[in-house]
C-alpha atoms as a PDB file:
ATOM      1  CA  UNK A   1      30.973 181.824 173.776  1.00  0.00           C
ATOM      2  CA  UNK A   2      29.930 183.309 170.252  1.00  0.00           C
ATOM      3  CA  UNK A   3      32.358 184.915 168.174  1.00  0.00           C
ATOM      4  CA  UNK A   4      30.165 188.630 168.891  1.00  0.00           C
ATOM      5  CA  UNK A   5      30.684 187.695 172.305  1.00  0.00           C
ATOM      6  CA  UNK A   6      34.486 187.154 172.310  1.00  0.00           C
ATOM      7  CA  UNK A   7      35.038 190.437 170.195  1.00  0.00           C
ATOM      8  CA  UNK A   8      32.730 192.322 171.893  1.00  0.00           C
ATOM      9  CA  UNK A   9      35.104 191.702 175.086  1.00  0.00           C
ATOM     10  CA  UNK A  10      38.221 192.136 173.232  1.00  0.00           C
ATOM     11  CA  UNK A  11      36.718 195.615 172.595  1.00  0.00           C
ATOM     12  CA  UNK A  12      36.506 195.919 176.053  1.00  0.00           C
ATOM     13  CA  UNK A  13      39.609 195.058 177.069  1.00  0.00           C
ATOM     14  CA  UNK A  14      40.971 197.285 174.814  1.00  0.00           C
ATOM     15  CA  UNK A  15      38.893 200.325 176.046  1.00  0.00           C
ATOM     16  CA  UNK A  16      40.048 199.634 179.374  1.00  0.00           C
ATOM     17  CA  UNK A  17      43.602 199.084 178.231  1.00  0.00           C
ATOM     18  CA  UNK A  18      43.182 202.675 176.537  1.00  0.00           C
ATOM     19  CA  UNK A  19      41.614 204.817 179.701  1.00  0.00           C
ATOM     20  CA  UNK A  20      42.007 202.806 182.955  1.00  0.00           C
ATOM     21  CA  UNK A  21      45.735 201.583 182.284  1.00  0.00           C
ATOM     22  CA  UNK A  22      48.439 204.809 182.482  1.00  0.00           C
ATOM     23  CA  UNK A  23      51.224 204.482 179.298  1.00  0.00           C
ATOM     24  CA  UNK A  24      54.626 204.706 179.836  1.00  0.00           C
ATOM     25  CA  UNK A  25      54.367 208.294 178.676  1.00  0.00           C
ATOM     26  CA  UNK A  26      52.561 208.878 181.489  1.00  0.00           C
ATOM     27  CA  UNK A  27      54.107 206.960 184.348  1.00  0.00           C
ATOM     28  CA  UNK A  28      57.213 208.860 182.455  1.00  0.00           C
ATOM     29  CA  UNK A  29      55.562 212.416 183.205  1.00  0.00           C
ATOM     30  CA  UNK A  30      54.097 211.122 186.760  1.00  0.00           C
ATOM     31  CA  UNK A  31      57.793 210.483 187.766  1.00  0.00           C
ATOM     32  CA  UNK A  32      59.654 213.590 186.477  1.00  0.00           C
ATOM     33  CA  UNK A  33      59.016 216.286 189.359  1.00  0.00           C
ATOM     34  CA  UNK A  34      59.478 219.152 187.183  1.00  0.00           C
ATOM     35  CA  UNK A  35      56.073 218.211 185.253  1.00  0.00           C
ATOM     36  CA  UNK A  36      53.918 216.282 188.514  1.00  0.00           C
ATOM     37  CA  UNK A  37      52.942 217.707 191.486  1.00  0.00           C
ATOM     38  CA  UNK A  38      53.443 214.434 193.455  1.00  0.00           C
ATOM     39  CA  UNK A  39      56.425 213.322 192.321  1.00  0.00           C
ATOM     40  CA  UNK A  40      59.690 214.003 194.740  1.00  0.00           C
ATOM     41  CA  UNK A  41      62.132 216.492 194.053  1.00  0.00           C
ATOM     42  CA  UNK A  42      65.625 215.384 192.694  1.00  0.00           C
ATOM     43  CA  UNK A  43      67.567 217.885 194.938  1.00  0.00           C
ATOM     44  CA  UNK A  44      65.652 216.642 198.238  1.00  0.00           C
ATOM     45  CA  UNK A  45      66.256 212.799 197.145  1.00  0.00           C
ATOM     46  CA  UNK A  46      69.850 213.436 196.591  1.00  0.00           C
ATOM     47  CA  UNK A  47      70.376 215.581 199.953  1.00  0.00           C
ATOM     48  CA  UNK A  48      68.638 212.475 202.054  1.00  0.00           C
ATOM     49  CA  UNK A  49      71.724 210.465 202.027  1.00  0.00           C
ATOM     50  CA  UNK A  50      73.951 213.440 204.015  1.00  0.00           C
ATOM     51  CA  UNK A  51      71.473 214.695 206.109  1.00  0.00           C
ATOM     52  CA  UNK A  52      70.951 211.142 207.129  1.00  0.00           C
ATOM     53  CA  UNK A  53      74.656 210.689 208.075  1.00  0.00           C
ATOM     54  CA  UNK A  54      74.845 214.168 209.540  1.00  0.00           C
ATOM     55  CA  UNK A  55      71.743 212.944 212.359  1.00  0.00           C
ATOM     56  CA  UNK A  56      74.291 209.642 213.025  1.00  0.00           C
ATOM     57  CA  UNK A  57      77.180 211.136 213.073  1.00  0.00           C
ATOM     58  CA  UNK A  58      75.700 213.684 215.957  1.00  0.00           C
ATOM     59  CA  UNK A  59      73.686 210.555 217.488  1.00  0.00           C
ATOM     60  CA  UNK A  60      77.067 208.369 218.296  1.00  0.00           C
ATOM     61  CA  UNK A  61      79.459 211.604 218.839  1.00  0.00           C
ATOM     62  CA  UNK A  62      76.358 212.818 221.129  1.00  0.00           C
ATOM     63  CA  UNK A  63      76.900 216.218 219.715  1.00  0.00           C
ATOM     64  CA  UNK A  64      75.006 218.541 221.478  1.00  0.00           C
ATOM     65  CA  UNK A  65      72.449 220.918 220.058  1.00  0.00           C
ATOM     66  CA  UNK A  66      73.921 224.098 222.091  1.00  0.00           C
ATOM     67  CA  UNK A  67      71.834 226.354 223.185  1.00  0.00           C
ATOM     68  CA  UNK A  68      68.534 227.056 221.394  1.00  0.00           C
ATOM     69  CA  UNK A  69      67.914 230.072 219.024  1.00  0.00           C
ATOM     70  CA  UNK A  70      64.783 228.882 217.228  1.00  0.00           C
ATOM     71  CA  UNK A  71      62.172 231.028 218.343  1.00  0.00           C
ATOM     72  CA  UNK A  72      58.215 229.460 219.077  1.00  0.00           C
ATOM     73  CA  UNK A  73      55.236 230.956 218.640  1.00  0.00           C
ATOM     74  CA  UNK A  74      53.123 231.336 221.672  1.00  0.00           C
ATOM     75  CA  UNK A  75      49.212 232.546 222.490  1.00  0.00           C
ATOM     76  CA  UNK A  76      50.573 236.149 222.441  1.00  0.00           C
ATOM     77  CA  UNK A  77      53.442 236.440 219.870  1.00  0.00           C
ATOM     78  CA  UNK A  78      53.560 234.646 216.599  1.00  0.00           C
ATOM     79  CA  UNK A  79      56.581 234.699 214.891  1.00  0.00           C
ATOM     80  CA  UNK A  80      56.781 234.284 211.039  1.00  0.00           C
ATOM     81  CA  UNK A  81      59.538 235.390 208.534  1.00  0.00           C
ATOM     82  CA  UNK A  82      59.129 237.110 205.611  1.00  0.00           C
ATOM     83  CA  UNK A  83      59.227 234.613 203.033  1.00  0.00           C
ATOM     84  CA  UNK A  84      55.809 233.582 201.790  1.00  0.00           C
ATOM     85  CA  UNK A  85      55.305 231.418 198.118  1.00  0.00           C
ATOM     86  CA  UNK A  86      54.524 233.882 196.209  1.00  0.00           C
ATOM     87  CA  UNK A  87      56.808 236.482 197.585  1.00  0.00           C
ATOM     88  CA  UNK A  88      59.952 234.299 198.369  1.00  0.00           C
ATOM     89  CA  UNK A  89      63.142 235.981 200.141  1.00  0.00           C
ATOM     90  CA  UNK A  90      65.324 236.777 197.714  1.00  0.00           C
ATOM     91  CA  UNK A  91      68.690 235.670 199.549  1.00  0.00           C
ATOM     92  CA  UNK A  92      67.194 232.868 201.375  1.00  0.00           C
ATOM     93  CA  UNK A  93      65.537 231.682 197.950  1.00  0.00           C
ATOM     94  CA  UNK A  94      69.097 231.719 196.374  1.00  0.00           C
ATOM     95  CA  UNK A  95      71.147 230.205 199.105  1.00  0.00           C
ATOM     96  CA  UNK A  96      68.439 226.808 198.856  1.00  0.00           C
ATOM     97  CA  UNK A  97      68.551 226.929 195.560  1.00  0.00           C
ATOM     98  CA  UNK A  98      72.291 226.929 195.149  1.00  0.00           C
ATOM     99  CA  UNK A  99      72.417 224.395 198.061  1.00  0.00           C
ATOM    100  CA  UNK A 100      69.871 221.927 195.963  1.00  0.00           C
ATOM    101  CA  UNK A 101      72.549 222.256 192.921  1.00  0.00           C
ATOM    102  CA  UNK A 102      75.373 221.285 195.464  1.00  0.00           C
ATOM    103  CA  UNK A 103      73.555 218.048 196.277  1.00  0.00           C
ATOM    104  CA  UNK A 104      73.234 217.534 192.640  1.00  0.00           C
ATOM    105  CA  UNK A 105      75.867 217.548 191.810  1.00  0.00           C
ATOM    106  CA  UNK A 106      78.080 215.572 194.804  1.00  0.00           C
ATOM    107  CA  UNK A 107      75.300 213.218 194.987  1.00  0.00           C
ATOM    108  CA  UNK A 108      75.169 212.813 191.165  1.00  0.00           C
ATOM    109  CA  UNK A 109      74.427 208.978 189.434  1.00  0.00           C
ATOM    110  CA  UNK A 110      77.763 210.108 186.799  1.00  0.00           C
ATOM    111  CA  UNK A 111      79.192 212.248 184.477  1.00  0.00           C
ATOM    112  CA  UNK A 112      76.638 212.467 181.248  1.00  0.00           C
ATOM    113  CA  UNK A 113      77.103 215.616 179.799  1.00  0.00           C
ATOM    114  CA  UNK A 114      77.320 217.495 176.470  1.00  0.00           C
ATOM    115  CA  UNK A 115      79.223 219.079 174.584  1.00  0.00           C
ATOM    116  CA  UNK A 116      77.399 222.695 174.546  1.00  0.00           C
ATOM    117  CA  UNK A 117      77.229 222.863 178.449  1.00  0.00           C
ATOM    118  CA  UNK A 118      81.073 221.975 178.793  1.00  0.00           C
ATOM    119  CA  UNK A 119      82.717 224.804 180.758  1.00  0.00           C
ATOM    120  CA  UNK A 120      86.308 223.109 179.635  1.00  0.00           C
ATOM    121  CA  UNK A 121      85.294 223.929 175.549  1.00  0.00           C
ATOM    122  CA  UNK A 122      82.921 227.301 176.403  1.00  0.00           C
ATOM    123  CA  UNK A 123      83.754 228.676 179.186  1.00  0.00           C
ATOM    124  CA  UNK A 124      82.069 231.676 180.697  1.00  0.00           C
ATOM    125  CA  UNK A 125      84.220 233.816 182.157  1.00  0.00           C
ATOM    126  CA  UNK A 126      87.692 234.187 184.077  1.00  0.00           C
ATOM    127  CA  UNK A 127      87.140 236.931 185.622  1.00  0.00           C
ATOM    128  CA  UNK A 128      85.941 237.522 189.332  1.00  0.00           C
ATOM    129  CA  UNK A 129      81.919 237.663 189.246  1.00  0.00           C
ATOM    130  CA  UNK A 130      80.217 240.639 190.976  1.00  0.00           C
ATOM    131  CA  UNK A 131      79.311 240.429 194.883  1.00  0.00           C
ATOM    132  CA  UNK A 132      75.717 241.682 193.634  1.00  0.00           C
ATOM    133  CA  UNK A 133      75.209 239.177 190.470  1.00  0.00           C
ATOM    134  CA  UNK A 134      72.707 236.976 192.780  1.00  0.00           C
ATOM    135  CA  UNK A 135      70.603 240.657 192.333  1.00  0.00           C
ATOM    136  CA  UNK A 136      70.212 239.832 188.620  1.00  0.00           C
ATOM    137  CA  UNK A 137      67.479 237.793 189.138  1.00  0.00           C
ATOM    138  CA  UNK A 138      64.377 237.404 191.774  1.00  0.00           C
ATOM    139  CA  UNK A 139      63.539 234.971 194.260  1.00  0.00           C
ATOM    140  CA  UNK A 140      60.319 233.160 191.927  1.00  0.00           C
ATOM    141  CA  UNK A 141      63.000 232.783 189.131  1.00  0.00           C
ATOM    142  CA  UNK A 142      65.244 231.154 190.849  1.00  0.00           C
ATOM    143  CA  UNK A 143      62.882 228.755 192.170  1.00  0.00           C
ATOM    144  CA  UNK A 144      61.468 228.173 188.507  1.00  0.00           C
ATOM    145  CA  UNK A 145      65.583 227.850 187.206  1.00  0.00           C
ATOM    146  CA  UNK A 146      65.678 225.264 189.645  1.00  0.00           C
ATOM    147  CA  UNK A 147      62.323 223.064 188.165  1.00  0.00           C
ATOM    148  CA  UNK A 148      64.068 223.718 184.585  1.00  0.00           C
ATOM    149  CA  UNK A 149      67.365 222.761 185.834  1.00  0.00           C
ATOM    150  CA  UNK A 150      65.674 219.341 186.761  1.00  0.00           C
ATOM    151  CA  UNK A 151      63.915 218.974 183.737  1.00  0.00           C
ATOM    152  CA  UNK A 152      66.423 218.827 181.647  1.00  0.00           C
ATOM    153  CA  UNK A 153      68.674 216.051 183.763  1.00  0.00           C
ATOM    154  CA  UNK A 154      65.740 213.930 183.562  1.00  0.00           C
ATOM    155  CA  UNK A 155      64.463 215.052 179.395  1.00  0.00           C
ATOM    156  CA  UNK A 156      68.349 214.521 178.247  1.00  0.00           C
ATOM    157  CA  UNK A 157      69.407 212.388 180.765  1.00  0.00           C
ATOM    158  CA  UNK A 158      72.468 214.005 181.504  1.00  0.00           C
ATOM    159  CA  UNK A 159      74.379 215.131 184.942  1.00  0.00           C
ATOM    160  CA  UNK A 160      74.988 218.250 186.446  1.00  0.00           C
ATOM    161  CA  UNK A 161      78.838 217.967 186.685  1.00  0.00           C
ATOM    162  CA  UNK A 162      81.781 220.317 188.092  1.00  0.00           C
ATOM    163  CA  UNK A 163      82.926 220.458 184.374  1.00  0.00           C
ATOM    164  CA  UNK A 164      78.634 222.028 183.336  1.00  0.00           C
ATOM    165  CA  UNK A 165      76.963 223.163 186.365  1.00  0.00           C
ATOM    166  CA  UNK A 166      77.947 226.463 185.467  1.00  0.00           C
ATOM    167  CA  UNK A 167      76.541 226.227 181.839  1.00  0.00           C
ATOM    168  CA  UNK A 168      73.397 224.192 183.030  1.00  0.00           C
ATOM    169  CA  UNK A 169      72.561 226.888 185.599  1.00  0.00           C
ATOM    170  CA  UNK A 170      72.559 229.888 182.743  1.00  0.00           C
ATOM    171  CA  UNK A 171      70.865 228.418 180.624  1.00  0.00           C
ATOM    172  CA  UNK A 172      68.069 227.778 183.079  1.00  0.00           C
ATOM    173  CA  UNK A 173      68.318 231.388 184.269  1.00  0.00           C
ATOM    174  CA  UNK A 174      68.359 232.729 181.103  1.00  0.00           C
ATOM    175  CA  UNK A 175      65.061 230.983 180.113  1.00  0.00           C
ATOM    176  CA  UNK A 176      63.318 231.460 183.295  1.00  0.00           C
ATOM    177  CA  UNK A 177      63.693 234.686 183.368  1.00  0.00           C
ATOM    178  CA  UNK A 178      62.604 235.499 179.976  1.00  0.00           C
ATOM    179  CA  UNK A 179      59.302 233.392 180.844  1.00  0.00           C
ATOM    180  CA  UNK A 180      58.540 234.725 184.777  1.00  0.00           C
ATOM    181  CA  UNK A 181      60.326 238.551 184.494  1.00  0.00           C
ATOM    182  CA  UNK A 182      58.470 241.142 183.439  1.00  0.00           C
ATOM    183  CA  UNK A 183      61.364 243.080 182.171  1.00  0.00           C
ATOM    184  CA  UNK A 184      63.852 239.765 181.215  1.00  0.00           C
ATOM    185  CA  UNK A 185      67.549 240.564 181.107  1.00  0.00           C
ATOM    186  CA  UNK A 186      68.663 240.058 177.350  1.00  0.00           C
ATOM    187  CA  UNK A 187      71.870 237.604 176.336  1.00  0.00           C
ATOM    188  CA  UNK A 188      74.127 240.358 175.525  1.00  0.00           C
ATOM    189  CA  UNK A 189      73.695 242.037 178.782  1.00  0.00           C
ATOM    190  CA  UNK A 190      74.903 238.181 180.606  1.00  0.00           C
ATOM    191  CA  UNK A 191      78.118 238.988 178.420  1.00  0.00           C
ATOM    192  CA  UNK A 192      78.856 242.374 179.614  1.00  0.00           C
ATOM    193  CA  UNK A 193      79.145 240.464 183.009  1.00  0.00           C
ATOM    194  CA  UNK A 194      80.651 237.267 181.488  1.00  0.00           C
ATOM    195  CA  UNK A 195      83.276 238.297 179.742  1.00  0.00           C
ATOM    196  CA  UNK A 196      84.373 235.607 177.973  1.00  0.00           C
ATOM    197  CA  UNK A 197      81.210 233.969 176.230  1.00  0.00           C
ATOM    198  CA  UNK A 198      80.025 235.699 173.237  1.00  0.00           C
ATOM    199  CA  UNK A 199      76.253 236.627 172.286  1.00  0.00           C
ATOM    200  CA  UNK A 200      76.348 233.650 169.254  1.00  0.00           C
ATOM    201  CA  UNK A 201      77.599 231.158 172.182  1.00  0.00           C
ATOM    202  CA  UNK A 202      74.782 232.281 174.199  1.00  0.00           C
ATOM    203  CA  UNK A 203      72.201 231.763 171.918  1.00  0.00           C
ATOM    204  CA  UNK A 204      73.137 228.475 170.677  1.00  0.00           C
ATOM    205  CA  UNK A 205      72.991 227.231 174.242  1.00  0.00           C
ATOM    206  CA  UNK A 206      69.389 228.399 174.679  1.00  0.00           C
ATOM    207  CA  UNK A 207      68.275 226.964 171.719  1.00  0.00           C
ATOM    208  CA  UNK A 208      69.638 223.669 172.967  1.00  0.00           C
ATOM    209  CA  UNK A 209      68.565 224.296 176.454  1.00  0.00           C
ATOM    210  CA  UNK A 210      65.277 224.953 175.090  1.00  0.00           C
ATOM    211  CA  UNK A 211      65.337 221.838 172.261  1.00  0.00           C
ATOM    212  CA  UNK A 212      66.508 219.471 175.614  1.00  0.00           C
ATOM    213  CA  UNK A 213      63.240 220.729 177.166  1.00  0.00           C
ATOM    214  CA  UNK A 214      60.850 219.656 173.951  1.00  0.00           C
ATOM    215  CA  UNK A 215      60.215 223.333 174.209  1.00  0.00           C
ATOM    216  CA  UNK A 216      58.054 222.908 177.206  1.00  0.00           C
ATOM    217  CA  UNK A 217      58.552 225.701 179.542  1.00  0.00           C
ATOM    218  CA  UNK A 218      55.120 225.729 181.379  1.00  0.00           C
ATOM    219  CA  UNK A 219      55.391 225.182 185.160  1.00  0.00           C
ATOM    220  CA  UNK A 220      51.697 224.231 186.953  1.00  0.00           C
ATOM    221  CA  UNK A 221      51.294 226.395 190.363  1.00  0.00           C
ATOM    222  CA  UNK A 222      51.397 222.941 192.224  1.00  0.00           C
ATOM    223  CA  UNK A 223      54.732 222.608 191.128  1.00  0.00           C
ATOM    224  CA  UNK A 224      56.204 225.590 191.576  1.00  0.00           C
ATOM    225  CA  UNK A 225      54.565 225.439 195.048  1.00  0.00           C
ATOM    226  CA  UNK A 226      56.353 221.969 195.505  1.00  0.00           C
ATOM    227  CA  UNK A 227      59.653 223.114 194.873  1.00  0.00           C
ATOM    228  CA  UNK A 228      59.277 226.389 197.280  1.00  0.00           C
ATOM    229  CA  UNK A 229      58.054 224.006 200.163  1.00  0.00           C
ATOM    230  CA  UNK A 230      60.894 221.623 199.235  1.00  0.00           C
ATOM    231  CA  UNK A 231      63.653 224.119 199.553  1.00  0.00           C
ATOM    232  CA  UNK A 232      62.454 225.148 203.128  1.00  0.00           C
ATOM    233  CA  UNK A 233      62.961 221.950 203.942  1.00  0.00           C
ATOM    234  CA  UNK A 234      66.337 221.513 202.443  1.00  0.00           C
ATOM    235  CA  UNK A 235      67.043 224.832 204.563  1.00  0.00           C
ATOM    236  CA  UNK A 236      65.805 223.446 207.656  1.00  0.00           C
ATOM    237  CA  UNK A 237      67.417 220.111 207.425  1.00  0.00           C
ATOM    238  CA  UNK A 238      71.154 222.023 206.925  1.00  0.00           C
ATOM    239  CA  UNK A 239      70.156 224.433 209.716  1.00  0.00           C
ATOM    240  CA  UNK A 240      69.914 227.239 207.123  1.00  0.00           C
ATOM    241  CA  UNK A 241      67.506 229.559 209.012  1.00  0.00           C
ATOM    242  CA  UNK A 242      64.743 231.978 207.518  1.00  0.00           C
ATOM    243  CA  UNK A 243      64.504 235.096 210.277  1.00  0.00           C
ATOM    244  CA  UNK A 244      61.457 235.006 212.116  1.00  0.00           C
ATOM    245  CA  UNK A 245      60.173 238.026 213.634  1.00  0.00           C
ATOM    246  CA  UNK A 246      56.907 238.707 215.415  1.00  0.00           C
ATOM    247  CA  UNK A 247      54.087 239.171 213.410  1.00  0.00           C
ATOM    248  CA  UNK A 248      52.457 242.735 213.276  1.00  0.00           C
ATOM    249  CA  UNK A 249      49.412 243.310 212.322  1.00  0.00           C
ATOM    250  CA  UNK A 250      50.463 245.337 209.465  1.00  0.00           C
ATOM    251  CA  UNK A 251      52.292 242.117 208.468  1.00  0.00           C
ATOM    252  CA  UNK A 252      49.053 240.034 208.963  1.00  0.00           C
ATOM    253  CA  UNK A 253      47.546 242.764 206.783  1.00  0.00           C
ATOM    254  CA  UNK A 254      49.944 242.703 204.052  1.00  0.00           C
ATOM    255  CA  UNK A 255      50.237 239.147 203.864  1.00  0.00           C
ATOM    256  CA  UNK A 256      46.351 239.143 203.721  1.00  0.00           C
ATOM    257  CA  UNK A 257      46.525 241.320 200.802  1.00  0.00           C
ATOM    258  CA  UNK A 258      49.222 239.758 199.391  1.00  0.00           C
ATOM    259  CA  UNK A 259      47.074 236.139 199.318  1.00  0.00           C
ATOM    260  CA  UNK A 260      43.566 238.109 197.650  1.00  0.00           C
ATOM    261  CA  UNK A 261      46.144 239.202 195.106  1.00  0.00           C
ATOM    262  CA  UNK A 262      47.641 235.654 194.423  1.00  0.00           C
ATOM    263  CA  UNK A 263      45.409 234.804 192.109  1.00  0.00           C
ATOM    264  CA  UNK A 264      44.932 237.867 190.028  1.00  0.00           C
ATOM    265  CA  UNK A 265      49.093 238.199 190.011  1.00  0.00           C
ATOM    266  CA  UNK A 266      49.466 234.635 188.301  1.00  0.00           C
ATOM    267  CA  UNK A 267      46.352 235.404 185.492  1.00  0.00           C
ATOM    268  CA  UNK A 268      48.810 238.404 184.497  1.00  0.00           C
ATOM    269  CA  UNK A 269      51.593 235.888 183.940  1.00  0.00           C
ATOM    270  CA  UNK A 270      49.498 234.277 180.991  1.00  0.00           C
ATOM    271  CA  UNK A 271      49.818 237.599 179.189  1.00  0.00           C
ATOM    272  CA  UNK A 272      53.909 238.356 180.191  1.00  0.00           C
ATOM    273  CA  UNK A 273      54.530 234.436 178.691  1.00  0.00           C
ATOM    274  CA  UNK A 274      53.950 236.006 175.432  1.00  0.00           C
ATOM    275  CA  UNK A 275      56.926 238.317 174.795  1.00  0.00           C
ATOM    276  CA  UNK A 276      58.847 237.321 172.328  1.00  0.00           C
ATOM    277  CA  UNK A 277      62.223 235.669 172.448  1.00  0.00           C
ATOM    278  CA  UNK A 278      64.988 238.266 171.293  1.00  0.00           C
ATOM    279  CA  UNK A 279      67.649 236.054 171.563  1.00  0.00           C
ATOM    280  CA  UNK A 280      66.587 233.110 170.045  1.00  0.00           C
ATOM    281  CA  UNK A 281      64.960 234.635 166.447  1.00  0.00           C
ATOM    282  CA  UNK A 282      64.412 230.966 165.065  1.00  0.00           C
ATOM    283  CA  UNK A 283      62.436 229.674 167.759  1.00  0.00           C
ATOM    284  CA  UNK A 284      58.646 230.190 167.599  1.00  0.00           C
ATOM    285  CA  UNK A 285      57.535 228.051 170.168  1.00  0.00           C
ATOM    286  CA  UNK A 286      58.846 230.621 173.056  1.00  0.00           C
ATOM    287  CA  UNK A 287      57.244 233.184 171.138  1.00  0.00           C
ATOM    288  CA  UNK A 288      53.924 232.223 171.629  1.00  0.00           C
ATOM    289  CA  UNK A 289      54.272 230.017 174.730  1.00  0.00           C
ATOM    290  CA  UNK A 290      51.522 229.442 177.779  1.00  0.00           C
ATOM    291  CA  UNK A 291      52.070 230.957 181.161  1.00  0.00           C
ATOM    292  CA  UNK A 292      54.369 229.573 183.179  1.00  0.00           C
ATOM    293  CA  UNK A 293      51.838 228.987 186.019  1.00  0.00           C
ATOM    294  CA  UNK A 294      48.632 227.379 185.298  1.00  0.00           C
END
């Protein structure tokens, strides 16, 4: 073999090495759900383990199912409930979501934390919180807190702990509703209802919420989709149930409606991705960020 013949295949080696073979960046992003569509879902991993011993537990106590409640859809009555993935139900939405942090954190690897989400040197408040404070946000933001609140275990490989869940989980709220609201809540109106964390607190745990995340706040449609269909199934495995009623036809009319307006509804979000940041003055990648959904 002739030395042009040798390099000639080192050069395409290396091409293949460079297109065909993925980098550790990439099996990196492939593996973090919160960025790829077919990677699994931390929460659902973590709830796998109970749900498993809940179905052997019942198996050798032969617990039985009672009587049935789920309703089935027959040739003359369909039933459906009213959450769809692009308009989620609100208190259903928050009751997976909050479940999914549960599992996180009782099912949690160990205790990495730091510093600036430790409720023992900030904490939030000592007060009772409102019955209605789950009404401070929607349904599609807490779904998109949830992919940020993943994100940032695996980008700064920490733990959600009983010591920072409560710090984790507003600073993902805070940012996702800035990006997906069209009218975000600003920081001082979270300390009206927290009394005991001050505006300056608040904003330094964005901007470390937001540093943590390598400022990338974009969620794909495929993922946000993934998480939705991920929390019904965390519902239906703990017997959480969404209520079904039979479907109308001015149901099957809204809903079509609701799907030709799918598309047009996440173009707008491009242009509500571009407020700016009130909070966090420094920052100018939020400022000028892409739409959460693309």
């Amino acid at each position: 073999m002739g030395i042009g013949t040798g390099r000639a295949q080192e050069e395409a080696e290396a091409m293949y090495l460079l297109f065909f073979v993925p980098s550790v960046s990439d099996l990196a992003l492939e593996s973090n759900p919160s960025d790829h569509p077919r990677a699994s879902t931390i929460f659902l991993s973590k709830s796998q383990t109970d749900v498993r011993e809940k179905r052997k537990s019942n198996h050798i106590n032969h617990v039985s199912p009672g009587q049935l409640t789920k309703k089935y859809s027959s040739c003359s009555t369909i039933f459906i409930d009213d959450s769809t993935v692009s308009q989620p139900n609100l208190r259903s939405t928050i009751k997976c979501v909050t479940l999914a942090i549960f599992y996180h954190i009782k099912n949690r690897d160990s205790d990495r934390s730091l510093d600036i989400f430790d409720e023992k040197s900030h904490p939030l408040t000592r007060e009772e919180v409102p019955d209605d404070y789950y009404k401070q946000t929607t349904a599609e933001c807490a779904i998109v807190t949830l992919v940020y609140l993943e994100r940032l275990l695996t980008y700064a490989e920490i733990d959600i702990c009983p010591s920072n869940w409560k710090r984790i989980v507003l600073g993902a709220i805070l940012l996702a509703s800035k990006v997906w609201d069209d009218q975000a809540v600003w920081n001082v109106d979270y300390c009206q209802i927290l009394k005991d964390i001050t505006v300056e607190d608040m904003n330094e745990m964005e901007r470390h919420f937001l540093e943590l995340l390598q400022f990338n706040i974009n969620v794909p449609a495929s993922v946000y989709a993934k998480y939705y269909f991920d929390l019904r199934s965390l519902a239906d495995d703990n017997n959480l149930s969404f209520l079904l009623e039979p479907l109308s036809k001015e149901r099957a009319q809204k809903l079509e409606a609701i799907s030709r307006l799918c598309e047009d509804k996440y173009k707008d979000l491009s242009k509500a991705a571009m407020r700016r940041s009130f909070s966090a003055d420094n920052l100018v990648g939020i400022r000028r960020s892409n739409a959460i959904l693309s």
